[in-house]
Structures are given as C-alpha cells and as structure tokens.
Protein backbone atom coordinates (compact mmCIF):
# COMPACT_ATOMS: atom_id res chain seq x y z
CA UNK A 1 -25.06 17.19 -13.54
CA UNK A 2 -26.23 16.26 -10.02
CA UNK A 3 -29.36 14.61 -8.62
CA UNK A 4 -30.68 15.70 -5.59
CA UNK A 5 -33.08 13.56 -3.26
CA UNK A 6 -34.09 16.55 -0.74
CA UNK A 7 -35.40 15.59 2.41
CA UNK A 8 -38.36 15.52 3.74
CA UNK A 9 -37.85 18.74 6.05
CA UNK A 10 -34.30 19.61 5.36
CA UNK A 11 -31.25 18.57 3.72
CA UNK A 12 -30.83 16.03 0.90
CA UNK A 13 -28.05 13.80 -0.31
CA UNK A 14 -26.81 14.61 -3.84
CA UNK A 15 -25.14 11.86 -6.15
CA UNK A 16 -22.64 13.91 -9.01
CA UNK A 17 -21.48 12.06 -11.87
CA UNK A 18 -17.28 12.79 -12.63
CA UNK A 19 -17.01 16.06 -14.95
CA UNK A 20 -16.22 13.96 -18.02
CA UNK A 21 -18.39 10.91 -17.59
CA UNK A 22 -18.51 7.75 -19.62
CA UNK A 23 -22.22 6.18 -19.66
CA UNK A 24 -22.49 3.87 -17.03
CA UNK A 25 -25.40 2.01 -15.58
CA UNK A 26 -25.38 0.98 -11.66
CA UNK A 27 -28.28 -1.27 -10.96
CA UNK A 28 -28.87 -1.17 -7.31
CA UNK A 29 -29.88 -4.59 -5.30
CA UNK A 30 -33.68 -5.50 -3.93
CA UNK A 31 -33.22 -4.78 -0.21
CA UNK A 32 -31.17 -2.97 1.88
CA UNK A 33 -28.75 -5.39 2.73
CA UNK A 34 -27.73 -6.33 6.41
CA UNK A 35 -25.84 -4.45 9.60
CA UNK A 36 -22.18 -4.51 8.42
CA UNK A 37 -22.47 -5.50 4.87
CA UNK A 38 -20.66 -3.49 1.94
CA UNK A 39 -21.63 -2.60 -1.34
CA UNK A 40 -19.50 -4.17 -4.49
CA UNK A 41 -19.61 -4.32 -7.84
CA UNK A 42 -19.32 -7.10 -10.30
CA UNK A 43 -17.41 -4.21 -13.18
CA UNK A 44 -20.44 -4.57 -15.25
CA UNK A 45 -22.68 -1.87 -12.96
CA UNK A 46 -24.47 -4.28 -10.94
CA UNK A 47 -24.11 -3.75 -7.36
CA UNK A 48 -24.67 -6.17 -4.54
CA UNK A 49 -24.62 -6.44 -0.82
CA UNK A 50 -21.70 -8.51 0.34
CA UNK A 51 -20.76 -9.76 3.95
CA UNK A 52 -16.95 -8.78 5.03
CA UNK A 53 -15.10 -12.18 6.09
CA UNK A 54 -12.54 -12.00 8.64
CA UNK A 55 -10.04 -14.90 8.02
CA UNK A 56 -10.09 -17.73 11.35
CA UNK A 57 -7.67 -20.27 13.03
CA UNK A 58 -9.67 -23.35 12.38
CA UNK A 59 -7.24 -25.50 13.62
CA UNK A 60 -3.55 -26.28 15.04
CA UNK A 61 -1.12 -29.06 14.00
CA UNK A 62 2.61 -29.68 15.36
CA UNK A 63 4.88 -32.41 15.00
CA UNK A 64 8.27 -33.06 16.71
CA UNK A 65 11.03 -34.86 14.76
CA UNK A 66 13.71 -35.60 17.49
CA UNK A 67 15.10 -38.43 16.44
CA UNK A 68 18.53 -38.90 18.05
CA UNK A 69 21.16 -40.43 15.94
CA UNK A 70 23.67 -39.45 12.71
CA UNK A 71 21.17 -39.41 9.54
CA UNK A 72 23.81 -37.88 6.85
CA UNK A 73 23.11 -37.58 3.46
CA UNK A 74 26.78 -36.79 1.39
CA UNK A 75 25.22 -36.30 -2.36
CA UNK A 76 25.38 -32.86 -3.34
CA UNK A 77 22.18 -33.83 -5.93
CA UNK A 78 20.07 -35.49 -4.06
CA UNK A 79 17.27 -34.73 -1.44
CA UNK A 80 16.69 -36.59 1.70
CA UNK A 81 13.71 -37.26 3.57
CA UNK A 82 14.20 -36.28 7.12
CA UNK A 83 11.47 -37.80 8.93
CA UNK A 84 9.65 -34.32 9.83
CA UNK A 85 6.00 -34.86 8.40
CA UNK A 86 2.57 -33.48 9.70
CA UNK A 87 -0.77 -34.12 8.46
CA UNK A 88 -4.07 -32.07 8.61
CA UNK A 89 -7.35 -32.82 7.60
CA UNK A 90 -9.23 -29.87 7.09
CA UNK A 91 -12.69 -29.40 8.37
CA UNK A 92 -13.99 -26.47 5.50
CA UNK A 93 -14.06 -26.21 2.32
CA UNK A 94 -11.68 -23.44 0.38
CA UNK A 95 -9.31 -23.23 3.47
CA UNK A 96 -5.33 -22.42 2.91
CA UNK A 97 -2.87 -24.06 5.30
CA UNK A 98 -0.15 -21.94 6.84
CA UNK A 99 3.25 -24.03 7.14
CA UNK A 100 6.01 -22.59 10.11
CA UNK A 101 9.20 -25.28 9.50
CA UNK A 102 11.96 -24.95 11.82
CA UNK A 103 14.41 -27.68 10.69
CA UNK A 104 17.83 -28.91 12.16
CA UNK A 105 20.93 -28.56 9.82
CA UNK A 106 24.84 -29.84 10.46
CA UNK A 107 26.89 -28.85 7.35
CA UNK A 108 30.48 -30.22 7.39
CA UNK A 109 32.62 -29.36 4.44
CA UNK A 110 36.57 -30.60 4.36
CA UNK A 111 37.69 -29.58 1.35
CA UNK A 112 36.95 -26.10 0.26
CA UNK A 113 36.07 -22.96 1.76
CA UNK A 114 31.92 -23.13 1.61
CA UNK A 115 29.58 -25.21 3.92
CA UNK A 116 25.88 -25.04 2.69
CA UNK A 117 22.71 -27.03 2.66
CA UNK A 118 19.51 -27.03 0.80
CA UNK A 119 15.93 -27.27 2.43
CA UNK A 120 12.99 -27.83 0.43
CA UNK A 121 9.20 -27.75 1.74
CA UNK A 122 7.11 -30.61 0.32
CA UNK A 123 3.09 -31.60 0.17
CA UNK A 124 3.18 -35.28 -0.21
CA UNK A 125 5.21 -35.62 -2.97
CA UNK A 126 4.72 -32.16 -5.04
CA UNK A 127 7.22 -29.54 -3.74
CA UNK A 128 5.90 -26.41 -2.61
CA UNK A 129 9.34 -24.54 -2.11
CA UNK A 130 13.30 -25.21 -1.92
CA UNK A 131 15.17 -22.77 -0.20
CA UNK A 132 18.46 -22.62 -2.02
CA UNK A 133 20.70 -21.83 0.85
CA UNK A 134 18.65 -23.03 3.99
CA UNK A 135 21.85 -23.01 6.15
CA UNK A 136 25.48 -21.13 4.73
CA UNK A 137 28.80 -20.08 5.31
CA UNK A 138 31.49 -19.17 3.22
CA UNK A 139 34.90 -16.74 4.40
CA UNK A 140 37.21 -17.64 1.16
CA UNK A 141 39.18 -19.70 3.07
CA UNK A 142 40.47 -23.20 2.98
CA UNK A 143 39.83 -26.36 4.90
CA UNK A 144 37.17 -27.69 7.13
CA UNK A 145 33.98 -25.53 7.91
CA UNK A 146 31.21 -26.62 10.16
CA UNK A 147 27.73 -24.94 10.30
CA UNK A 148 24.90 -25.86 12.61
CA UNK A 149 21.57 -24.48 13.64
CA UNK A 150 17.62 -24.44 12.70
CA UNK A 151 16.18 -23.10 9.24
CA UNK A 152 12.98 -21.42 10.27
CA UNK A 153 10.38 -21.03 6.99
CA UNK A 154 7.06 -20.33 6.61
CA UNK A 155 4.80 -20.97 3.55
CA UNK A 156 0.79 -20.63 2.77
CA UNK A 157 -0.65 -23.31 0.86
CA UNK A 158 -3.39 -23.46 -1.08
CA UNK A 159 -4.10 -27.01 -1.78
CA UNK A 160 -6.95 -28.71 -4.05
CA UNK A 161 -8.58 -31.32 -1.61
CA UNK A 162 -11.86 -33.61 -0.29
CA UNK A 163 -13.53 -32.89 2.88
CA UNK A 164 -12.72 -35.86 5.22
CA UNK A 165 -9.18 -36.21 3.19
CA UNK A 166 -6.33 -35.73 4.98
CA UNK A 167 -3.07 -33.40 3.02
CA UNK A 168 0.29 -34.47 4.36
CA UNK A 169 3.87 -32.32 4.81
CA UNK A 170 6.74 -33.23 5.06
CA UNK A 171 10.80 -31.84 4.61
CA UNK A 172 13.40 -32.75 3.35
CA UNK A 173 17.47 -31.63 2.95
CA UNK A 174 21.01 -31.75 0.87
CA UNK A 175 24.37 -31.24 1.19
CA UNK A 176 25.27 -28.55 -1.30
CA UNK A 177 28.53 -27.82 -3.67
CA UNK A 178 30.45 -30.50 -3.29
CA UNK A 179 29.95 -34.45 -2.75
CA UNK A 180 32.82 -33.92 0.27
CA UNK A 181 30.54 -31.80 1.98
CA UNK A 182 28.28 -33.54 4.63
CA UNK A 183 24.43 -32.80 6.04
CA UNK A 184 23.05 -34.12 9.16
CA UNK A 185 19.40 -33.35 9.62
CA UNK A 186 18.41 -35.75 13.26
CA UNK A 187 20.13 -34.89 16.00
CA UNK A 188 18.30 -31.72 17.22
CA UNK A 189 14.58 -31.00 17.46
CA UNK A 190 13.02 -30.27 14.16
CA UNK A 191 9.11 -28.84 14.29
CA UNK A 192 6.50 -28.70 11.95
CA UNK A 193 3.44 -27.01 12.87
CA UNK A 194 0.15 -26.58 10.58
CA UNK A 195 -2.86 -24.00 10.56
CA UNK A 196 -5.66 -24.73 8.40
CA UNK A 197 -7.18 -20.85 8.03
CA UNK A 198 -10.61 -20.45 6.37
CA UNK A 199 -10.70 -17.95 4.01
C-alpha cells in the first residue's frame, strides 16, 4: 500500500512500503534541514539531518635525517633507533595523522645467501607497524650479498591525545637472519613527513 500526497494542481509524490514489509516507524526531524545536508538514520527509525564532512590537510610536518657517518647495528634481534623522528601537535580534536617514511637501508650479509632488514614504524614508544622485510634479497647462492636503497611506507594513525600535546614518530631498523649480517641506516637521506587530517 502506497500514500499519495497529490499536489496542489498536478502531480504528487507517492511513498510505497516493500511488498512484504516488517512494521517500521520513521520519525521525521523538526525542520527541513540545511542546503547540502543528508538524511540518516540512527537503525531505530529516527531520522536526522546530517552535514557531509569532507576530510582536510590541517597541517604538514617533514623531517630530514641525513646524518653522514656508519651507524650499524649487527644483532639480528634487536631494533635500532635511527635518529629519524618528527613531531606534530595537532590543532583539532579527533584528527588521524597520515605517516609517508622513506628510510635508508645498507644490508651486508657474508655468510649465506640472504641479505634482509627489518623496519618498524613507531609512536613514541608503542609500535604502530614492523615491516618484516623492509629491504631483501635472496638468489640461493653463497657468499657476500649487499642490498641498498630507501623503504618507502605509509601508515594512518589514529592516536588518543590532548589539545596543545604534542605526539612524536620516530623509526627504527635490524639486521635480519643472521648475527653476520650487517644494517646501516645513516648514510643517505631518510624523510619523515606528517599530516594531521581532520576527520
């Protein structure tokens, strides 16, 4: 069954329930809402006018780690901190930060036939991500194999924070299967670039 508002010289808009309906109650809002705004539902029936938010670029944070030197780290266990940090203080409430990482890696392996290192993305001291084989190379061969370039990630992060508090980043690296193989992390440009993005 149908009902039909006719209009007031012709026409009329007709609202049809499905052919096998359930009984359901939508309770419209007072007003009629402003230019642009949607209609939504809570799943209980009640309807309300709701504003469409297009996500924003609130603000833009890059760091440079370009240390020169030989920074090696020759446990195949344990991370290293490799200087590359940024910190953002966001300026709204609710806002997720978008993380782009491009970190340096030199893998040197002389004993067997893989060279591989670990990156993991940090905020402060909780890790967000580790990225199991940032940089890798194996051909089943033997002897020494070398392996250099950039990791590139990105992550979104949510955080819990204070207005006015500042949330710090930071990566860091390891040399992987072996303790013969060795990871050096400073002798290329690393970056590290934040985007707080309001929601």
């Amino acid at each position: 069954m149908a009902l039909r508002l006719n209009g007031q010289t012709s026409g009329y808009v007709e609202l049809e329930a499905p052919a096998t309906a359930a009984s359901n109650t939508l309770t419209l809002p007072n007003g009629n809402g402003s230019s642009g705004q949607y209609l939504q539902t809570n799943g209980s029936g009640g309807l309300s006018w709701q504003t469409v938010t297009t996500p924003e670029i609130l603000q833009v944070v890059h760091a440079l780690n370009e240390t020169a030197g030989s920074a090696t780290g020759t446990s195949a266990t344990s991370y290293n901190d490799t200087g590359l940090s940024a910190t953002i203080t966001p300026v709204a409430a609710g806002s997720s930060i978008l993380i782009f990482a491009s970190q340096y890696q030199y893998v040197l392996n002389s004993l067997i036939s893989t060279a591989s290192g670990k990156l993991k993305l940090r905020r402060g001291t909780t890790d967000l991500k580790e990225y199991n084989k940032g940089i890798y190379k194996t051909d089943g061969g033997t002897g020494a194999h070398a392996l250099w370039g950039n990791v590139c990630v990105t992550h979104l992060d949510t955080p819990t924070y204070t207005l006015g508090n500042s949330v710090s980043y930071n990566t860091q690296v390891k040399a992987d299967n072996s303790t013969n193989c060795t990871l050096t992390w400073n002798t290329t440009p690393s970056t590290l670039v934040l985007m707080e993005i309001k929601a």
